[in-house]
N, C-alpha and C. Protein backbone atom coordinates (compact mmCIF):
# COMPACT_ATOMS: atom_id res chain seq x y z
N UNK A 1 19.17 78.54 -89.41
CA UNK A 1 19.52 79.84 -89.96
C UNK A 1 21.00 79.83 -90.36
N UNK A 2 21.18 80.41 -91.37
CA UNK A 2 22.68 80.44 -91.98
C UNK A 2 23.59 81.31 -91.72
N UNK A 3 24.66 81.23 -91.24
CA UNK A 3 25.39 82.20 -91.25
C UNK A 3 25.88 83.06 -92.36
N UNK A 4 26.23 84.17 -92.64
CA UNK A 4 26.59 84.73 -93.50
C UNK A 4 27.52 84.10 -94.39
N UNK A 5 28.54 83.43 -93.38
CA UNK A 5 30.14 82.54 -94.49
C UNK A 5 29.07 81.84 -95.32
N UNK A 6 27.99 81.01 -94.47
CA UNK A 6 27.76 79.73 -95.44
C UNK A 6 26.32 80.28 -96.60
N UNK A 7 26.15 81.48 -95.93
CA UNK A 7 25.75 82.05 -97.06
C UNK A 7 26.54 82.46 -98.27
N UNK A 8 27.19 82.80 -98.27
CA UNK A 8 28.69 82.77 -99.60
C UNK A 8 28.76 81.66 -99.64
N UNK A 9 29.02 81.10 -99.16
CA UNK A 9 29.89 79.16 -99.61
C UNK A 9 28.47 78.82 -100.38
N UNK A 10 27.38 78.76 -100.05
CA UNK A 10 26.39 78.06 -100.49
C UNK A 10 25.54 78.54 -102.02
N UNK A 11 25.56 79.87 -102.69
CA UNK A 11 24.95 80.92 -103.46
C UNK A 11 25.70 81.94 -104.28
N UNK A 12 26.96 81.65 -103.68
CA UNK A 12 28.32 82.58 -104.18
C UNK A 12 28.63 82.12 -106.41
N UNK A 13 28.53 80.61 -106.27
CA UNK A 13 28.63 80.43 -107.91
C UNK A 13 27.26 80.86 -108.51
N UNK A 14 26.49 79.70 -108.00
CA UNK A 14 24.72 79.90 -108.66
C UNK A 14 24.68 82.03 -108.55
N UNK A 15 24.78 82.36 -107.90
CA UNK A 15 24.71 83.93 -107.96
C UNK A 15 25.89 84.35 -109.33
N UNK A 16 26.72 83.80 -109.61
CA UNK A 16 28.00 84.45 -110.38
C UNK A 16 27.03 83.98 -111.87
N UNK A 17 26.54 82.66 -112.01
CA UNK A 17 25.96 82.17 -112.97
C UNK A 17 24.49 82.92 -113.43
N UNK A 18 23.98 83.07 -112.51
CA UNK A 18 22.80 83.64 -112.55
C UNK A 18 23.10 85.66 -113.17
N UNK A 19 24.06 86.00 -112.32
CA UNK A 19 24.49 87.41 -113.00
C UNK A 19 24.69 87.47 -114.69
N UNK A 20 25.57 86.43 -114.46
CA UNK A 20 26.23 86.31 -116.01
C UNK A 20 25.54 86.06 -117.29
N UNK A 21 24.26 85.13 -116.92
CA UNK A 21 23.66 85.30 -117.85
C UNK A 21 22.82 86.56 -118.50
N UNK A 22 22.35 86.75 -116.98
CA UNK A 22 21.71 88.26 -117.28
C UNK A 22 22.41 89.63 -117.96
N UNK A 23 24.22 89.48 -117.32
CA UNK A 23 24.41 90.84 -117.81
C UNK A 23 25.39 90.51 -119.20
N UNK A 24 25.38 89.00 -119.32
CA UNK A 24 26.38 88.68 -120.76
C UNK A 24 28.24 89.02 -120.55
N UNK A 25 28.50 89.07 -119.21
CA UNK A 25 29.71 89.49 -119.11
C UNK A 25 30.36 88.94 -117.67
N UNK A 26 31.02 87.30 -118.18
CA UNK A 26 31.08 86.74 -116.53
C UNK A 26 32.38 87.63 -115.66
N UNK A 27 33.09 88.15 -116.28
CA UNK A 27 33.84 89.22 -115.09
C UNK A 27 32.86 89.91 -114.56
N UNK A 28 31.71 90.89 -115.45
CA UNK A 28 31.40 91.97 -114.14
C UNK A 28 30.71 91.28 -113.56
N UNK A 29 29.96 89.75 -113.57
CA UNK A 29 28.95 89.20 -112.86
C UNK A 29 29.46 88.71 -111.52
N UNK A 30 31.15 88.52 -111.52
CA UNK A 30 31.49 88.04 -110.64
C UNK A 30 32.45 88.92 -109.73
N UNK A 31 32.59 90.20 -110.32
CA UNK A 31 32.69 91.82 -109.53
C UNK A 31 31.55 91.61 -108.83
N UNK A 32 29.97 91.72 -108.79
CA UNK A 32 28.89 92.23 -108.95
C UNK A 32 28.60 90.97 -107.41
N UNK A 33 28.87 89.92 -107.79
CA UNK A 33 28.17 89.13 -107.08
C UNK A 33 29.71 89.12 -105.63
N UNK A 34 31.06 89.36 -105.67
CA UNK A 34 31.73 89.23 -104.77
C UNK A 34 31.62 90.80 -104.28
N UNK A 35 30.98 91.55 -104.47
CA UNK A 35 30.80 92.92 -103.93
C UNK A 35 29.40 92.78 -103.20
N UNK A 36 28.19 91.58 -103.82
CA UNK A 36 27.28 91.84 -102.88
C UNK A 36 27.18 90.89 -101.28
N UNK A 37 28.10 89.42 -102.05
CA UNK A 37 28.74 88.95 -100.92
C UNK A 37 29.35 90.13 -99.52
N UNK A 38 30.38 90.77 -99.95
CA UNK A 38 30.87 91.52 -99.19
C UNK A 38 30.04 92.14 -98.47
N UNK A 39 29.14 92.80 -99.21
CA UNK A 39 27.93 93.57 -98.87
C UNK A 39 27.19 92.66 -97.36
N UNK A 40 27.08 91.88 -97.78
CA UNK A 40 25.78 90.57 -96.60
C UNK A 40 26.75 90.66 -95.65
N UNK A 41 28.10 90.17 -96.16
CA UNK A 41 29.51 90.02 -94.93
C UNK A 41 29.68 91.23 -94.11
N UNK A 42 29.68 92.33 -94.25
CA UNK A 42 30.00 93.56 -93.51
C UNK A 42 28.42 94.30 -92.94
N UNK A 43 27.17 93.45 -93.25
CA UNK A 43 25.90 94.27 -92.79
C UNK A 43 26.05 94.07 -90.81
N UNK A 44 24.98 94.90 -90.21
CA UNK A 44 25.15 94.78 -89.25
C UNK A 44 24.00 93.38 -88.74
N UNK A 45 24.52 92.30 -88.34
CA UNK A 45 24.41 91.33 -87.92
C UNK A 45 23.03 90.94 -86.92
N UNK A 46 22.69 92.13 -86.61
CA UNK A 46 21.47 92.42 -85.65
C UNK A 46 20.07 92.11 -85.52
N UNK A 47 19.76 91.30 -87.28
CA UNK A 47 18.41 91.05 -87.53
C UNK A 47 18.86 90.04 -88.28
N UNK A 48 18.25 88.61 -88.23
CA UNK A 48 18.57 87.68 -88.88
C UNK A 48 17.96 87.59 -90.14
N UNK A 49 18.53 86.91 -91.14
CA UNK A 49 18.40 86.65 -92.72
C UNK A 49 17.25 85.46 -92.31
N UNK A 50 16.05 86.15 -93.21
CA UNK A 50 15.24 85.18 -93.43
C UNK A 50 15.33 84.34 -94.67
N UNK A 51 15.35 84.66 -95.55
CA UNK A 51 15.61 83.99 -96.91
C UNK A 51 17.35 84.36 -97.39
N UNK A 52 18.19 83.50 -97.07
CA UNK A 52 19.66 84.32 -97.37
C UNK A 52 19.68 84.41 -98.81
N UNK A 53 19.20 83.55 -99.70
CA UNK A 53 19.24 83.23 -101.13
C UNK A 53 18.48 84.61 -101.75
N UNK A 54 17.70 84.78 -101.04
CA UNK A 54 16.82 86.25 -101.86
C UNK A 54 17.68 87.16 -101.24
N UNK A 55 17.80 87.18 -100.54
CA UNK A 55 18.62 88.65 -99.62
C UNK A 55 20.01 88.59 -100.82
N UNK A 56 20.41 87.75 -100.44
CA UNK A 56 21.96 88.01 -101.46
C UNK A 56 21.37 88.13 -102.89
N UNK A 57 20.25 87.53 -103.49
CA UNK A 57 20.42 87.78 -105.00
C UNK A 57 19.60 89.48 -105.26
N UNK A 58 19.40 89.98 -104.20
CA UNK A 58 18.51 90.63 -104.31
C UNK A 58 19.37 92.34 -103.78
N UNK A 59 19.86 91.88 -103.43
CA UNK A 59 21.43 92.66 -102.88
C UNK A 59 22.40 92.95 -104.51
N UNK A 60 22.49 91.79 -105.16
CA UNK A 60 23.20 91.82 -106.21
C UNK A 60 22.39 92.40 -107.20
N UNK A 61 21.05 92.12 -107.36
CA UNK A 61 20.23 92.91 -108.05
C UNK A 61 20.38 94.75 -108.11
N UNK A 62 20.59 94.39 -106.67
CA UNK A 62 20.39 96.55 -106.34
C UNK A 62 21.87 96.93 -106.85
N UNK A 63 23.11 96.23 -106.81
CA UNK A 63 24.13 96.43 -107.70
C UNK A 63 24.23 96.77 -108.79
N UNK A 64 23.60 95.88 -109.53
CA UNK A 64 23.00 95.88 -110.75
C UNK A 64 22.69 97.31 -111.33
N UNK A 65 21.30 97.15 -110.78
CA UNK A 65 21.01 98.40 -111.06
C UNK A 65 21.50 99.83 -111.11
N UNK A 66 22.23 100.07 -109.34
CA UNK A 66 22.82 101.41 -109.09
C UNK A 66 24.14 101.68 -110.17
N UNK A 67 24.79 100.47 -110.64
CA UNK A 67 25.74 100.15 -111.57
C UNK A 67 25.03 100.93 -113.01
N UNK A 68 23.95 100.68 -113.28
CA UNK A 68 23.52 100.80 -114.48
C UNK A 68 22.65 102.03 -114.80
N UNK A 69 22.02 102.96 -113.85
CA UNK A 69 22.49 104.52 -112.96
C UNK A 69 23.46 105.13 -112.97
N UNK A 70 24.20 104.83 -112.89
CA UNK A 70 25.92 105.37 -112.78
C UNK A 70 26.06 105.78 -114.77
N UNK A 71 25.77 104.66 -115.06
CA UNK A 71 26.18 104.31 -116.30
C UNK A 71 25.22 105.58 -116.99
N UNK A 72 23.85 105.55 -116.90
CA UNK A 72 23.08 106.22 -117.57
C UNK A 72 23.72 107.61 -117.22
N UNK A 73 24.00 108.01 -116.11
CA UNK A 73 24.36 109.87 -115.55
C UNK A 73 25.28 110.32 -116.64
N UNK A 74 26.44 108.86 -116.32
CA UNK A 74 27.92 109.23 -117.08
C UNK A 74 27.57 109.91 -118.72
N UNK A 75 26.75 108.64 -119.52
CA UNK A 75 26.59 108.92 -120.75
C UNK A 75 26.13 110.18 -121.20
N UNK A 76 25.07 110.78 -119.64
CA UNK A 76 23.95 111.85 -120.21
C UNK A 76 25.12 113.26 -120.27
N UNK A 77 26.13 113.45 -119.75
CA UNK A 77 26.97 114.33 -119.69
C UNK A 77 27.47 114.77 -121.08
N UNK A 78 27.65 115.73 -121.47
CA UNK A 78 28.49 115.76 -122.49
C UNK A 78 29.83 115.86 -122.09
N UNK A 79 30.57 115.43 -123.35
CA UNK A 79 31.99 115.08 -123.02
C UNK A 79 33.02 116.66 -122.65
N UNK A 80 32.60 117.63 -123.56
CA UNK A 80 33.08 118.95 -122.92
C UNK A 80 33.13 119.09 -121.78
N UNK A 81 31.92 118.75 -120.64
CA UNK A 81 31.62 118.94 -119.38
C UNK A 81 32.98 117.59 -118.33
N UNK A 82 32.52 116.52 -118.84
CA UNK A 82 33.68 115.21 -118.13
C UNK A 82 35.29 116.00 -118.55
N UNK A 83 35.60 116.46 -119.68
CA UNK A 83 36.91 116.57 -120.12
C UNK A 83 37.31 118.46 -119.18
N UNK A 84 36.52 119.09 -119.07
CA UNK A 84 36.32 120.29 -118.18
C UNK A 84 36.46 120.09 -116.46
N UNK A 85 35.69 119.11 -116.47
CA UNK A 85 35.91 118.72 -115.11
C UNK A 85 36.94 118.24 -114.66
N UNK A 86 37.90 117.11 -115.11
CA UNK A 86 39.31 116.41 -115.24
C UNK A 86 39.74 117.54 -115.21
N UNK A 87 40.13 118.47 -116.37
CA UNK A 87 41.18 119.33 -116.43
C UNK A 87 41.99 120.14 -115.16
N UNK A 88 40.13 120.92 -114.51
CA UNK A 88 40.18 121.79 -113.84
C UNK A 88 40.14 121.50 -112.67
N UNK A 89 39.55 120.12 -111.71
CA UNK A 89 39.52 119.55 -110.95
C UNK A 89 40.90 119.51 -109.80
N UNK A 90 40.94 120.23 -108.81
CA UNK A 90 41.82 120.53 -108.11
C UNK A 90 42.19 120.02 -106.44
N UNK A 91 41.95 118.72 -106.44
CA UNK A 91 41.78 118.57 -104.54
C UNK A 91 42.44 119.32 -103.90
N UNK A 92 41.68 119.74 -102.72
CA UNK A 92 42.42 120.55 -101.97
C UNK A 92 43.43 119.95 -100.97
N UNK A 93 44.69 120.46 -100.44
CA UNK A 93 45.51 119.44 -99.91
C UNK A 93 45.60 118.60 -98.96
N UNK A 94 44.27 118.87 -97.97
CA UNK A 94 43.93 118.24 -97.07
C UNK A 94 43.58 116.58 -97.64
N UNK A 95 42.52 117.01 -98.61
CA UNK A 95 42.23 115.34 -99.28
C UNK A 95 43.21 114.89 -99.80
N UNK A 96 44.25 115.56 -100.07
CA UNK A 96 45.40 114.85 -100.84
C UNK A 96 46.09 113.99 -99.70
N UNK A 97 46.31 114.78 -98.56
CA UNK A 97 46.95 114.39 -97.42
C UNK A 97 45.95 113.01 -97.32
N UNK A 98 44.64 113.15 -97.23
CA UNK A 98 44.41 112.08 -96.33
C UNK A 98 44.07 110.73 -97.05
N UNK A 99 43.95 110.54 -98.74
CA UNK A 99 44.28 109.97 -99.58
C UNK A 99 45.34 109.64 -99.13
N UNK A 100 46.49 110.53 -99.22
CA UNK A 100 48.11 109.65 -98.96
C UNK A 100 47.92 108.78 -97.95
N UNK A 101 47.08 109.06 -96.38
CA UNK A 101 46.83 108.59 -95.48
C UNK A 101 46.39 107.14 -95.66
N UNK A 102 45.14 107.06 -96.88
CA UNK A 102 44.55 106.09 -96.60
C UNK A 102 45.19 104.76 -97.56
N UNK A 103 45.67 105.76 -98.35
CA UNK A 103 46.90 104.73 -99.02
C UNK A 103 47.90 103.53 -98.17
N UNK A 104 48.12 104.45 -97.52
CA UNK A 104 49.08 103.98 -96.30
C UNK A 104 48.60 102.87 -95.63
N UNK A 105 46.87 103.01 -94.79
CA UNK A 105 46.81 102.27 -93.82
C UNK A 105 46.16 101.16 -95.00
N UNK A 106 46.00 101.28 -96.15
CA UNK A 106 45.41 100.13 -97.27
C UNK A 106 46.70 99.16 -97.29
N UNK A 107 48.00 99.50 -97.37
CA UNK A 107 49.00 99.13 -97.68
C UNK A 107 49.31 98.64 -96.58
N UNK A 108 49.44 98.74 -95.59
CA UNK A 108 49.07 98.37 -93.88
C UNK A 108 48.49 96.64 -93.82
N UNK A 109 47.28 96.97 -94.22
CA UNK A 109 46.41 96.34 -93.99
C UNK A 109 46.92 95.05 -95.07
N UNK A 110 47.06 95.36 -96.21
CA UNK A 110 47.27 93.84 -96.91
C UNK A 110 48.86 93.46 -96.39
N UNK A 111 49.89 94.14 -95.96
CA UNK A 111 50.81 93.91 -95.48
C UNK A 111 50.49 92.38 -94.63
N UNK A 112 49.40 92.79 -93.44
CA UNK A 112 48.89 91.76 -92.47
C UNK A 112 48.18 90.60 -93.17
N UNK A 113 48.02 90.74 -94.59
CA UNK A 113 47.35 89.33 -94.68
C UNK A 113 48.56 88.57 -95.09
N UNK A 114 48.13 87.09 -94.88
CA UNK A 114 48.77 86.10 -95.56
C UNK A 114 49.00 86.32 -97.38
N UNK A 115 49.78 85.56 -97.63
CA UNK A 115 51.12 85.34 -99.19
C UNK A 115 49.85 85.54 -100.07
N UNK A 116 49.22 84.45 -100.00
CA UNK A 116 48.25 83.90 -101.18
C UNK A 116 46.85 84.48 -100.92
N UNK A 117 46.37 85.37 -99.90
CA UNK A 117 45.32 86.06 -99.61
C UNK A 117 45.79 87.14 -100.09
N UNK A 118 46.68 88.11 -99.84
CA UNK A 118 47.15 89.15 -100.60
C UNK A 118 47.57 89.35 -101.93
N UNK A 119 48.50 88.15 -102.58
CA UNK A 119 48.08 87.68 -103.99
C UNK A 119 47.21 87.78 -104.78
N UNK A 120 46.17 86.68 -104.19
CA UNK A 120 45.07 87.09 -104.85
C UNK A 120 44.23 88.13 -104.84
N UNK A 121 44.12 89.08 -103.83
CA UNK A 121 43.57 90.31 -103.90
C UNK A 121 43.93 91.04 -104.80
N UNK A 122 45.27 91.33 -104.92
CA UNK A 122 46.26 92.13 -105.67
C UNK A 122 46.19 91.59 -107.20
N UNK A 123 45.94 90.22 -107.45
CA UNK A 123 46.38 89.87 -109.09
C UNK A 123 44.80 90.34 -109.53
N UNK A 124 43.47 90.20 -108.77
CA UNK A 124 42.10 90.55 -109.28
C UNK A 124 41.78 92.03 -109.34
N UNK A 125 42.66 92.54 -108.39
CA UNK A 125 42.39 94.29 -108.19
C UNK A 125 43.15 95.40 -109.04
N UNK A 126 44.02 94.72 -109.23
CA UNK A 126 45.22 95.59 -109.48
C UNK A 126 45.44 94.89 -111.23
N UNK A 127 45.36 94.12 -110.97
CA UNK A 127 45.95 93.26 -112.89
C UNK A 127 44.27 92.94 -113.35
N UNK A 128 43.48 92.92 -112.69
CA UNK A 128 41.56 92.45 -113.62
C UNK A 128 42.30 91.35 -114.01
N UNK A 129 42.23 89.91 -113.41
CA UNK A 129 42.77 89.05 -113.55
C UNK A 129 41.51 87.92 -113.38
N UNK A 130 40.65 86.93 -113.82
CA UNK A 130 39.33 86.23 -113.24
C UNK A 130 40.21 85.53 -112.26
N UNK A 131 38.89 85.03 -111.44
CA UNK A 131 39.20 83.99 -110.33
C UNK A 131 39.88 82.64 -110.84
N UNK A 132 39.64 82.66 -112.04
CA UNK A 132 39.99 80.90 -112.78
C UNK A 132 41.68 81.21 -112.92
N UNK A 133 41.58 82.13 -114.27
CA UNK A 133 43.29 82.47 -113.92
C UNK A 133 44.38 82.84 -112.46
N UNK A 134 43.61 83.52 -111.69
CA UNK A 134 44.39 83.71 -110.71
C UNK A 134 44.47 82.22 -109.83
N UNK A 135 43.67 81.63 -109.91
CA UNK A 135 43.91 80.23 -109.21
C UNK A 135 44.91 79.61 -110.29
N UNK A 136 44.66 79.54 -111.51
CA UNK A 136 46.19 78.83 -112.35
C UNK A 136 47.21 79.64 -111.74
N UNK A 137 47.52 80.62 -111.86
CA UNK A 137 48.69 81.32 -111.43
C UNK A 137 49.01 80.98 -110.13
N UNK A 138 47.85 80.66 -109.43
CA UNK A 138 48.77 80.21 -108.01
C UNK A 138 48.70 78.98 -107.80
N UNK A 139 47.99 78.26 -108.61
CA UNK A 139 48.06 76.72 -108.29
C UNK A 139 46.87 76.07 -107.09
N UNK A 140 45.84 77.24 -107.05
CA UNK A 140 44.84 76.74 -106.33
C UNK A 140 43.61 76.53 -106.45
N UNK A 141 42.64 76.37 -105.78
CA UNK A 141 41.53 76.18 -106.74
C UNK A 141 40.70 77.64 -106.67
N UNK A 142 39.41 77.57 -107.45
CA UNK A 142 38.58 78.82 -107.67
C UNK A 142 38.25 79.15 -106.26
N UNK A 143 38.11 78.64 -105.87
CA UNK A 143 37.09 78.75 -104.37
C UNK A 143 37.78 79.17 -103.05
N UNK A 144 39.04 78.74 -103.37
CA UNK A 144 40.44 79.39 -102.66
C UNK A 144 40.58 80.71 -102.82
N UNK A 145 40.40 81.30 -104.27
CA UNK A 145 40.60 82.31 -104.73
C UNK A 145 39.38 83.26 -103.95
N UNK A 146 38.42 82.98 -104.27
CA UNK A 146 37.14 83.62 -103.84
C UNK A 146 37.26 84.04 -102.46
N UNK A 147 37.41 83.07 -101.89
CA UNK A 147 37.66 83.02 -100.45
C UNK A 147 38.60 84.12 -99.66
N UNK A 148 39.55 83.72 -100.39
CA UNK A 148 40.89 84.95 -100.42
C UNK A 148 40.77 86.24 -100.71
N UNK A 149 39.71 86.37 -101.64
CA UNK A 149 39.25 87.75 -101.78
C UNK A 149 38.46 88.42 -101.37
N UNK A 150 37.61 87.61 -100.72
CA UNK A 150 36.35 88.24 -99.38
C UNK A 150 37.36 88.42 -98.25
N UNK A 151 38.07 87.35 -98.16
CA UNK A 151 38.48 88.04 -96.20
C UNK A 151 39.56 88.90 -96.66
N UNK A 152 40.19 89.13 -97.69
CA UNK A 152 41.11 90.83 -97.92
C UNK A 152 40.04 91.46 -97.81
N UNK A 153 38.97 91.84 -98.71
CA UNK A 153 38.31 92.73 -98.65
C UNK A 153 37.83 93.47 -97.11
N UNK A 154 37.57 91.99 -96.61
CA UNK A 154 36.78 92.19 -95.53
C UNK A 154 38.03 93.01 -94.16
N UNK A 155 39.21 91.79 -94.65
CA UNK A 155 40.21 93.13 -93.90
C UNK A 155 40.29 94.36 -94.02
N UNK A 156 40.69 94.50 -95.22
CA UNK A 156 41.20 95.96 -95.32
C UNK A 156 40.15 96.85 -95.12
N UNK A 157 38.93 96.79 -95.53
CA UNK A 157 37.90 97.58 -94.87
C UNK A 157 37.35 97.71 -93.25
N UNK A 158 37.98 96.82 -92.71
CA UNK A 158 37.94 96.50 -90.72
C UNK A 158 39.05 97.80 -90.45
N UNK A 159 39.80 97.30 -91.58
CA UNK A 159 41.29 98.54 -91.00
C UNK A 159 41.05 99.92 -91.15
N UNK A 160 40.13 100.09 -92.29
CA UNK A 160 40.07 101.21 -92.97
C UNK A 160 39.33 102.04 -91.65
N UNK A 161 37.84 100.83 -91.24
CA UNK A 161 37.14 101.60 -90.85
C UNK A 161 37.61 102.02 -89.11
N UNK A 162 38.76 101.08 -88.70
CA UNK A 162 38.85 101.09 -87.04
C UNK A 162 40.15 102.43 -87.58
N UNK A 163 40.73 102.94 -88.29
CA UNK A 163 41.10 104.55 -88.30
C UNK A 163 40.82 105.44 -88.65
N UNK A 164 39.54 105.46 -89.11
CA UNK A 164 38.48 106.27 -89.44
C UNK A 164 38.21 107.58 -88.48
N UNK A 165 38.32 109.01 -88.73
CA UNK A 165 38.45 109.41 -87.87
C UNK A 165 36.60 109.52 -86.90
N UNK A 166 36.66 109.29 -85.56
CA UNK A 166 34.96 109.60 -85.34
C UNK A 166 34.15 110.52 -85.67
């Protein structure tokens, strides 16, 4: 039985390849497929993966889809209604507060990772940068990169969730 890591190490490209063809666009395939990684990485551990290869492509599938849901709602709106909503849209200051909050402990949290784990989180999140370029830019390989961007993820969401209020 596989562990979850070597479930990523093992299905993580063939999954990026397999997206890409389907959705014609290897950035979101490899959004799509390091979000369902994440997904397998953060489930609760309690029932073992019988097929990890279907579970993860099948995980990325339901991405897929809820992605492409999203997409259909957005379009069905008219734009009066999206540009009405922006305008008038007012958080109240509590969420503002706790936004600022969560800003904070996000900023926290990559603080604690290592140079080139935080790097690369930051050049893919923040700049939409692929895994290929951000490994030129740092001089490492793809898989470094990848790697680097599951265990940020996987941090900053441990952090997020251990100050969470109960």
């Amino acid at each position: 039985m596989s562990s979850p890591g070597a479930l990523l190490e093992n299905y993580y490209r063939e999954l990026v390849g397999f997206l890409s063809a389907r959705l014609g666009n290897r950035h979101a395939a490899e959004d799509i497929a390091h979000d369902a990684c994440v997904r397998v990485l953060e489930r609760d551990a309690t029932t073992a993966i019988e097929h990890p290869r279907a579970f993860l492509y099948q995980t990325a599938l339901n991405l897929v889809i809820d992605g492409h849901r999203r997409s259909l709602r957005r379009k069905a709106e008219p734009l009066e209604v999206l540009d009405l909503d922006e305008r008038f849209f007012m958080a109240p200051p509590q969420a503002s507060m706790d936004h600022h909050q969560q800003l904070d402990l996000l900023s926290k949290a990559l603080a604690e990772l290592s140079e080139p784990c935080r790097q690369s989180f930051l050049l893919r999140k923040l700049e939409g940068l692929s895994y290929i370029e951000i490994a030129e830019r740092l001089n490492v390989s793809r898989s470094v990169v990848e790697k680097n961007i599951v265990n940020a993820m996987k941090h900053c969401r441990l952090r997020m969730r251990e100050s969470a209020p109960l």
